[in-house]
PDB file of N, CA and C in Angstrom:
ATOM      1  N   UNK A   1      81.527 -41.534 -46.787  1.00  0.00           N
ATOM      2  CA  UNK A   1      82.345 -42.734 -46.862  1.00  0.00           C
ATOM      3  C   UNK A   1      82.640 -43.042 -48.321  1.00  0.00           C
ATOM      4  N   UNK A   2      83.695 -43.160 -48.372  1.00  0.00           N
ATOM      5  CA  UNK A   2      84.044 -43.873 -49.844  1.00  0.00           C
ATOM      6  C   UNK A   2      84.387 -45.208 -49.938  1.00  0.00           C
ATOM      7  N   UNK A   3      84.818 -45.797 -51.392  1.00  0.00           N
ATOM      8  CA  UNK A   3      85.304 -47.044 -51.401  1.00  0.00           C
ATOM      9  C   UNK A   3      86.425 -46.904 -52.349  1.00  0.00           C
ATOM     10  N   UNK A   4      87.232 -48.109 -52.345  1.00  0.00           N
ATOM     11  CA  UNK A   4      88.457 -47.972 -53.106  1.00  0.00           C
ATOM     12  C   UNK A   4      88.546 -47.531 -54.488  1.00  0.00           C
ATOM     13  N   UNK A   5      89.086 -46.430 -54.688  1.00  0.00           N
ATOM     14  CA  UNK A   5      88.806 -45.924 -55.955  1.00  0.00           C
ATOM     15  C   UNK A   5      88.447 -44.600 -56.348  1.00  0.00           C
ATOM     16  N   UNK A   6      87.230 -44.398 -54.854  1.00  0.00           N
ATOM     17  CA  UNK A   6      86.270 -43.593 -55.213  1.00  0.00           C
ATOM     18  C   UNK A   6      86.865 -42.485 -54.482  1.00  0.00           C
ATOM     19  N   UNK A   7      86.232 -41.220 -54.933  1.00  0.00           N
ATOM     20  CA  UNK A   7      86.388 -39.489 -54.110  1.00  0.00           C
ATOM     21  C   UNK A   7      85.477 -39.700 -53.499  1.00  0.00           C
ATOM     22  N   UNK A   8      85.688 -39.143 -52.304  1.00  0.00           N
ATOM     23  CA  UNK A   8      84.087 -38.917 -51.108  1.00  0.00           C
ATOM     24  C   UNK A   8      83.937 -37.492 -52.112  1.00  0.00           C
ATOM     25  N   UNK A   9      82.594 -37.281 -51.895  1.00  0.00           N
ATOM     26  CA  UNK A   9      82.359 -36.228 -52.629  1.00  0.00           C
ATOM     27  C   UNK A   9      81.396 -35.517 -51.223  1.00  0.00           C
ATOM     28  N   UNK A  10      81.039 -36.132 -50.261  1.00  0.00           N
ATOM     29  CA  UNK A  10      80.128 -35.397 -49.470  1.00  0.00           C
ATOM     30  C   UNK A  10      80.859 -33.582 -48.919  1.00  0.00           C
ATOM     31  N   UNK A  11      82.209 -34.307 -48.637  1.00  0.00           N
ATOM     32  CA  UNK A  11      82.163 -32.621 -48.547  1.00  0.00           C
ATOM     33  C   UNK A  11      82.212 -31.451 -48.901  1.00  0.00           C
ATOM     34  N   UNK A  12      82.537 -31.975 -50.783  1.00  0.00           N
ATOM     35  CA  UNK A  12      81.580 -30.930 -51.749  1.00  0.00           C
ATOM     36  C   UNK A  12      80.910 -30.469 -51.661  1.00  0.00           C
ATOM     37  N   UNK A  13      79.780 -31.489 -51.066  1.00  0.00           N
ATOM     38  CA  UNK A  13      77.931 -30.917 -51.178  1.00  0.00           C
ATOM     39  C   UNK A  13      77.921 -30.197 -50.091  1.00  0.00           C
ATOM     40  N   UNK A  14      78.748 -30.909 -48.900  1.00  0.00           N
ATOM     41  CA  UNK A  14      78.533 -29.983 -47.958  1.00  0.00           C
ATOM     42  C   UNK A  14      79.297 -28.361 -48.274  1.00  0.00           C
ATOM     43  N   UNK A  15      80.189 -28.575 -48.969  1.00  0.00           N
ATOM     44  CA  UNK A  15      80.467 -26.986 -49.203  1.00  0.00           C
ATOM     45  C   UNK A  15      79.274 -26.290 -49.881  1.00  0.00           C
ATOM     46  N   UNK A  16      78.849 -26.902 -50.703  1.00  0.00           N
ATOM     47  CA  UNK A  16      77.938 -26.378 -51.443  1.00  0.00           C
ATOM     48  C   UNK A  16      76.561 -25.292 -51.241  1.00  0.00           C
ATOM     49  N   UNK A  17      76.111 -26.657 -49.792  1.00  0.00           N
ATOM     50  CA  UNK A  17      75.135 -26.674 -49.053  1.00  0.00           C
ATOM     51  C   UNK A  17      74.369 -24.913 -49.066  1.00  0.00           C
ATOM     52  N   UNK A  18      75.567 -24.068 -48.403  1.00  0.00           N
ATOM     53  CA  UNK A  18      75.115 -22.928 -47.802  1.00  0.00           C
ATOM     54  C   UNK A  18      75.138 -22.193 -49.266  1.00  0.00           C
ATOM     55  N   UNK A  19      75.304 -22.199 -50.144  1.00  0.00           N
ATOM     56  CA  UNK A  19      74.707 -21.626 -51.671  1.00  0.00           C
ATOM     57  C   UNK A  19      73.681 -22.094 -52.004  1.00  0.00           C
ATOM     58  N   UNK A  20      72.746 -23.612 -51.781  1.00  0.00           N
ATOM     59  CA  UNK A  20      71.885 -23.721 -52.176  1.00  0.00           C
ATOM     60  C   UNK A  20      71.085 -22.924 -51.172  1.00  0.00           C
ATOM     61  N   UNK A  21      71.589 -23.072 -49.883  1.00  0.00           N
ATOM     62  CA  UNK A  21      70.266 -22.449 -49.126  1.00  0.00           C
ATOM     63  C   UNK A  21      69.929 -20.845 -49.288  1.00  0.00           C
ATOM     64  N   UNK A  22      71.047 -19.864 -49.883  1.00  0.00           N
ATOM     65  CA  UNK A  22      71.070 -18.732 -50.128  1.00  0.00           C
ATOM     66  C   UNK A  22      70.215 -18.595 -51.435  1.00  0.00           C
ATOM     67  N   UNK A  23      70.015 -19.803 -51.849  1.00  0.00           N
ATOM     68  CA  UNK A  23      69.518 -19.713 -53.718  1.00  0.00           C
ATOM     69  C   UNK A  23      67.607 -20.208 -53.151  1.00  0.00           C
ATOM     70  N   UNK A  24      67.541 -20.724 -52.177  1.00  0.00           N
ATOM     71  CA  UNK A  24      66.466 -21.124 -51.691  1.00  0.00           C
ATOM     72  C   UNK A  24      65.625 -20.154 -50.745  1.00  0.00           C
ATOM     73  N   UNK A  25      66.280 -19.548 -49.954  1.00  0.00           N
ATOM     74  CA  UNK A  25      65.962 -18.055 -49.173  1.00  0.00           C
ATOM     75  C   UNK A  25      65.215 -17.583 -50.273  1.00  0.00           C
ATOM     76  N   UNK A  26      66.400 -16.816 -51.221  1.00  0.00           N
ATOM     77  CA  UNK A  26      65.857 -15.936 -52.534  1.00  0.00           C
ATOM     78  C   UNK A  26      64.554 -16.067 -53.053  1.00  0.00           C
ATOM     79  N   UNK A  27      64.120 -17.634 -53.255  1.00  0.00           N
ATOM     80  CA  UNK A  27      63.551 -18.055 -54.072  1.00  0.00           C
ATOM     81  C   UNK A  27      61.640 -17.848 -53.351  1.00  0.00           C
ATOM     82  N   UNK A  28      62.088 -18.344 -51.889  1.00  0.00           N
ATOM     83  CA  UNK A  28      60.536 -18.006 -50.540  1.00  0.00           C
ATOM     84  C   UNK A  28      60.699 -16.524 -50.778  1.00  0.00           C
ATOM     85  N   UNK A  29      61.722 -15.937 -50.719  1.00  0.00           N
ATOM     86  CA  UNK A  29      61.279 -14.236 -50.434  1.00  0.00           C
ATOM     87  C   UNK A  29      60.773 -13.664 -51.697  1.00  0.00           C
ATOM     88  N   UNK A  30      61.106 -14.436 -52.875  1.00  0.00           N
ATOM     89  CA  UNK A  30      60.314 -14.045 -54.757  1.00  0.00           C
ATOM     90  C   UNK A  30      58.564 -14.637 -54.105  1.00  0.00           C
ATOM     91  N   UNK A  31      58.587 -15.405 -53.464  1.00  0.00           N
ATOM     92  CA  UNK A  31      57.143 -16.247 -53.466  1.00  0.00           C
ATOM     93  C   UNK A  31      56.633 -14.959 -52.514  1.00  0.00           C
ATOM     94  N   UNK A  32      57.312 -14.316 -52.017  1.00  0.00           N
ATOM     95  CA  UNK A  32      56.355 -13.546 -50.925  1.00  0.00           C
ATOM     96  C   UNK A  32      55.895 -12.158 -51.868  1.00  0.00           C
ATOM     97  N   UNK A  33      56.640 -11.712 -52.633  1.00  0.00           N
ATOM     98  CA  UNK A  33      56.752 -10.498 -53.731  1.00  0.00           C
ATOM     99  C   UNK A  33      55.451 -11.176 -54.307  1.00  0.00           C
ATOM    100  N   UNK A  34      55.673 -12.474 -54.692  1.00  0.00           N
ATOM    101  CA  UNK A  34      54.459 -12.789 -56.104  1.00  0.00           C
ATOM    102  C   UNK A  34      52.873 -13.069 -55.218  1.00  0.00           C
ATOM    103  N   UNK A  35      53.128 -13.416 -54.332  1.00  0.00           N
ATOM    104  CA  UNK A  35      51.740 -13.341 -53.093  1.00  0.00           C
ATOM    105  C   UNK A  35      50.975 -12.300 -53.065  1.00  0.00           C
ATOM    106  N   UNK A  36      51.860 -11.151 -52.419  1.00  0.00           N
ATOM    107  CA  UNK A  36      51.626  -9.637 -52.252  1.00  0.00           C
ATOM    108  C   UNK A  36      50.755  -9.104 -53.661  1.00  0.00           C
ATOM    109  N   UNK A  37      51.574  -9.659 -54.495  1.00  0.00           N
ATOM    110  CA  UNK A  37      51.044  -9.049 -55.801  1.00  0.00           C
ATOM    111  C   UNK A  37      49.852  -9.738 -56.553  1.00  0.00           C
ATOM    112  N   UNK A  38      49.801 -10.700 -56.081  1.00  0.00           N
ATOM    113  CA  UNK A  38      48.347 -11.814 -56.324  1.00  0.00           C
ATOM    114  C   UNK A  38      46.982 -10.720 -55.354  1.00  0.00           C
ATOM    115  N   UNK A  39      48.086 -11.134 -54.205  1.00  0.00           N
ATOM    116  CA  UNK A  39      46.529 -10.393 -53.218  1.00  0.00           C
ATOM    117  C   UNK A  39      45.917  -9.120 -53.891  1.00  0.00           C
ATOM    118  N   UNK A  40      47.180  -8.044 -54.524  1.00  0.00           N
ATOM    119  CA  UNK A  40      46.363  -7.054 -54.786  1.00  0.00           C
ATOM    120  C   UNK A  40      45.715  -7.062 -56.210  1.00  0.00           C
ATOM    121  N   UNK A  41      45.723  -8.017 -56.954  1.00  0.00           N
ATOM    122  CA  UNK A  41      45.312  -8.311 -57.954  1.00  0.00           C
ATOM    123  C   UNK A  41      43.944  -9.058 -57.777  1.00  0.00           C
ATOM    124  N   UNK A  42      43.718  -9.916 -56.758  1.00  0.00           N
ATOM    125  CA  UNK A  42      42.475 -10.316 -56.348  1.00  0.00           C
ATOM    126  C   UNK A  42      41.638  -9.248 -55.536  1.00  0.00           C
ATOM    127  N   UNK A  43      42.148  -8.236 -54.942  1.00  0.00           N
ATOM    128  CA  UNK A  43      41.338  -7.088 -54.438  1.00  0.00           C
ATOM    129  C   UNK A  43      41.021  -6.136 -55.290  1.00  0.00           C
ATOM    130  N   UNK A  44      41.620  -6.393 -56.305  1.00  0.00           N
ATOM    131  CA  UNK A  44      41.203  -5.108 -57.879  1.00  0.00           C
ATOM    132  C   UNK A  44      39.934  -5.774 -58.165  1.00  0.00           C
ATOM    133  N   UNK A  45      39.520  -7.292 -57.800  1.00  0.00           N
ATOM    134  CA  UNK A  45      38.732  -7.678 -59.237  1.00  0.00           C
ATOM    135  C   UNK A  45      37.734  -7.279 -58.266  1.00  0.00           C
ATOM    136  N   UNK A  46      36.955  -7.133 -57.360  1.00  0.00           N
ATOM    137  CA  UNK A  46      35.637  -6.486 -57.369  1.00  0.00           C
ATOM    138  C   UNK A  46      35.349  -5.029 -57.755  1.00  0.00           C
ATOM    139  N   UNK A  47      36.218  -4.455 -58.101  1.00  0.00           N
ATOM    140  CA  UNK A  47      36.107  -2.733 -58.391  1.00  0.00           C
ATOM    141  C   UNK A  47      36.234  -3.448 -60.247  1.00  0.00           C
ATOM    142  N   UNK A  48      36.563  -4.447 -60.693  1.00  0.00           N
ATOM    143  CA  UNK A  48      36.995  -4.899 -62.139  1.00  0.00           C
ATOM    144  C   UNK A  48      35.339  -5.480 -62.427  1.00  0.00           C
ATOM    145  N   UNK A  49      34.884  -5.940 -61.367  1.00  0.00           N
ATOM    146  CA  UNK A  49      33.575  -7.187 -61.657  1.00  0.00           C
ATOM    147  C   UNK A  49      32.464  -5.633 -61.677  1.00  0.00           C
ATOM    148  N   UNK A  50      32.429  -4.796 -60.730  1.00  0.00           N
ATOM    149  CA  UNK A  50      31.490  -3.888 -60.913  1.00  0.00           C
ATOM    150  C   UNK A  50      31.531  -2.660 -62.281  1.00  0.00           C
ATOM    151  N   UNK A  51      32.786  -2.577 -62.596  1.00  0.00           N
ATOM    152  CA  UNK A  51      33.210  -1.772 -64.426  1.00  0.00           C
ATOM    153  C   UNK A  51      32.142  -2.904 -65.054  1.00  0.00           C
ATOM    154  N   UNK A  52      32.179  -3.900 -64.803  1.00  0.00           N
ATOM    155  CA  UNK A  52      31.928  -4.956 -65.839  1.00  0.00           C
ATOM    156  C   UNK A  52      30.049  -5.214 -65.533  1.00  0.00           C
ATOM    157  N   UNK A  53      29.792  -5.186 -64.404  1.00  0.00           N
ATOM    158  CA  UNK A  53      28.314  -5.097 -64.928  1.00  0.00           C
ATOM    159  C   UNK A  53      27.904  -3.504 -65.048  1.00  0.00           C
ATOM    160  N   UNK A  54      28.263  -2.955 -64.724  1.00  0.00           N
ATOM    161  CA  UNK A  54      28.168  -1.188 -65.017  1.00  0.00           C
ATOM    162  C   UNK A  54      28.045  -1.150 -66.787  1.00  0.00           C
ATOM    163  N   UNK A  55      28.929  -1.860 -67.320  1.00  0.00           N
ATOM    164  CA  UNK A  55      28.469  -1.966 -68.990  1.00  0.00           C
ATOM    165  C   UNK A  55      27.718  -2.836 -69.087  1.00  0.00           C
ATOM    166  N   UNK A  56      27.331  -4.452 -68.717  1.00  0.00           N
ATOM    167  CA  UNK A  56      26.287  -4.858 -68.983  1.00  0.00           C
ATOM    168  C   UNK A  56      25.073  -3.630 -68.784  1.00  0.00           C
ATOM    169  N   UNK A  57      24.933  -3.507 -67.393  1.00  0.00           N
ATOM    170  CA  UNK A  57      23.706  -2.793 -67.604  1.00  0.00           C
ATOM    171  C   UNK A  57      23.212  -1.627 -68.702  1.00  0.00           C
ATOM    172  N   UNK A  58      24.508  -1.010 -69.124  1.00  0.00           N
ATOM    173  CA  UNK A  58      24.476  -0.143 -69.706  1.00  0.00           C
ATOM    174  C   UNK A  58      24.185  -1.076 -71.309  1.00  0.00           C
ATOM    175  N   UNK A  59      23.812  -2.001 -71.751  1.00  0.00           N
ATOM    176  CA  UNK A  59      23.859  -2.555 -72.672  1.00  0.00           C
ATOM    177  C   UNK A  59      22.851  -2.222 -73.256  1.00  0.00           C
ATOM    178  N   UNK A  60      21.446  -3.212 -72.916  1.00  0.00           N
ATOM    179  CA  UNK A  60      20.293  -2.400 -73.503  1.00  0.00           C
ATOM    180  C   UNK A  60      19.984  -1.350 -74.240  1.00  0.00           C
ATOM    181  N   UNK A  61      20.774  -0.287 -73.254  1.00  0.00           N
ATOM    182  CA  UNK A  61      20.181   0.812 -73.211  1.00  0.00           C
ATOM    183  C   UNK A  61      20.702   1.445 -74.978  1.00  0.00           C
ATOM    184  N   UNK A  62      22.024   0.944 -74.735  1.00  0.00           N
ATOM    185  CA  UNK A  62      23.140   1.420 -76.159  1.00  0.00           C
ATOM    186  C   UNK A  62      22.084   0.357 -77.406  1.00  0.00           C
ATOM    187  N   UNK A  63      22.073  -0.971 -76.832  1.00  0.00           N
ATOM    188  CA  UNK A  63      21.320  -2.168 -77.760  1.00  0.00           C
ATOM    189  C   UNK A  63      19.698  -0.915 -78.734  1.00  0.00           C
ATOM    190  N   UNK A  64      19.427  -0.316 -77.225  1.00  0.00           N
ATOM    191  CA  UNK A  64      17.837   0.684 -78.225  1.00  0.00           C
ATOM    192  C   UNK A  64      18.530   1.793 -78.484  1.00  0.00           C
ATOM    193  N   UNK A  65      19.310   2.533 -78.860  1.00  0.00           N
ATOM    194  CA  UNK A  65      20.024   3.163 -79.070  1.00  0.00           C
ATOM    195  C   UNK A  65      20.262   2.987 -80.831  1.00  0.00           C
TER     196      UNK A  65
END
């Protein structure tokens, strides 16, 4: 609805509409890429946490060394 003077502008937005939602799709299907890639980054760190006491333990040993 407009008033005297004014441009309705709604059916701009509504043109608009179906570009934002194409820009919004994009944006959930980047979140699913960066998920995927979290998960396998959180499944590295126990093979990362055991490198890592594998040199602690090995510390000492280098420390009498």
């Amino acid at each position: 609805m407009s008033f005297p003077g004014e441009t309705d502008a709604a059916p701009i937005e509504i043109d608009a509409m179906p570009t934002e939602m194409i820009a919004a799709q994009t944006e959930i299907d980047a979140m699913t890429t960066e998920m995927i890639a979290a998960a396998t980054e959180i499944d590295a760190m126990p093979t990362e946490m055991i490198a890592a006491a594998t040199e602690i333990d090995a510390a000492p040993t280098e420390i009498a060394a």
